[in-house]
Protein backbone atom coordinates (compact mmCIF):
# COMPACT_ATOMS: atom_id res chain seq x y z
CA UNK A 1 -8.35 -6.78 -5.06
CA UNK A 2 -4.58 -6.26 -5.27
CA UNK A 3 -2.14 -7.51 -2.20
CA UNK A 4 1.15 -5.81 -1.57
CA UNK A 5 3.76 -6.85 1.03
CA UNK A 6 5.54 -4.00 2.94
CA UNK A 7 9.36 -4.30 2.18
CA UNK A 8 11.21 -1.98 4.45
CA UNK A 9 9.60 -0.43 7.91
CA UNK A 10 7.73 2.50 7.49
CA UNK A 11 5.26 5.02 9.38
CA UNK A 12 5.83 2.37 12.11
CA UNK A 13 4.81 -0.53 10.29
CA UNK A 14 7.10 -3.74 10.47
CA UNK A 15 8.40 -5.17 7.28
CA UNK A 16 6.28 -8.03 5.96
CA UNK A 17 2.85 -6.75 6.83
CA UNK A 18 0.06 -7.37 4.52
CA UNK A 19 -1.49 -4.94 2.71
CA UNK A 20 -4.62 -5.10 0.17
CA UNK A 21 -5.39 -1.99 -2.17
CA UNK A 22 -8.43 -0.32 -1.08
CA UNK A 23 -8.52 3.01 -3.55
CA UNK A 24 -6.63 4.51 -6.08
CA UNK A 25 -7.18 7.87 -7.80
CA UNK A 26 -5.12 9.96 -10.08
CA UNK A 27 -5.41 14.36 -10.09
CA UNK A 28 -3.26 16.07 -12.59
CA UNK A 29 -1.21 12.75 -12.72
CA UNK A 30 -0.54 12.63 -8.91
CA UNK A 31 -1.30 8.90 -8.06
CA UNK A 32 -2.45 8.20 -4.76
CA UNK A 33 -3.76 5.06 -2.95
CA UNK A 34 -5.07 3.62 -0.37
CA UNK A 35 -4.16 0.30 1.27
CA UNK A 36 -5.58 -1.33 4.21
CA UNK A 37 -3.80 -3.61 6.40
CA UNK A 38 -4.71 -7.46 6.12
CA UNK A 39 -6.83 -7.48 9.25
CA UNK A 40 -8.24 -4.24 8.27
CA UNK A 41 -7.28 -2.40 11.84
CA UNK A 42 -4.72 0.61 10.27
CA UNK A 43 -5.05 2.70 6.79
CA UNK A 44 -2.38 4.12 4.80
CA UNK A 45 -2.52 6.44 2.27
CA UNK A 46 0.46 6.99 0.26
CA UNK A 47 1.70 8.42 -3.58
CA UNK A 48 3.18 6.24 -6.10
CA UNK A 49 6.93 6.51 -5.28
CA UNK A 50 6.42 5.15 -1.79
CA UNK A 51 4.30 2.64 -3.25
CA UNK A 52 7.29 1.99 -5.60
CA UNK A 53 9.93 2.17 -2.82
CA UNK A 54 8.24 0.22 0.47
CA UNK A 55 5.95 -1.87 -1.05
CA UNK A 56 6.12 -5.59 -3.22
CA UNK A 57 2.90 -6.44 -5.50
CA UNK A 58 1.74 -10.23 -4.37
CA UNK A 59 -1.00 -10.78 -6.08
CA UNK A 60 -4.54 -10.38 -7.97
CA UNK A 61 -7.81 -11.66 -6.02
């Protein structure tokens, strides 16, 4: 399971909150995932550019 850290606020999220990578799917090269906060309470589901743009890869579980 992949962990990303959120960089900048966003959808009313502080910066810094953990994230893990719950789905990701790809339709006529739209990517679009799923992350999950680290206590699992809020969902997010989000394209690749704001992946790109809010979010920092941590790590590989």
């Amino acid at each position: 399971m992949k962990k990303f850290k959120l960089k900048n606020h966003f959808k009313g999220l502080k910066k810094g909150t953990h994230f893990y990578l719950i789905a990701e799917s790809e339709f006529i090269g739209i990517k679009e995932y799923v992350l999950r906060t680290k206590d699992l309470s809020y969902r997010i589901s989000i394209n690749e550019a704001e992946l790109k743009r809010n979010f920092i890869f941590m790590s590989k579980e």
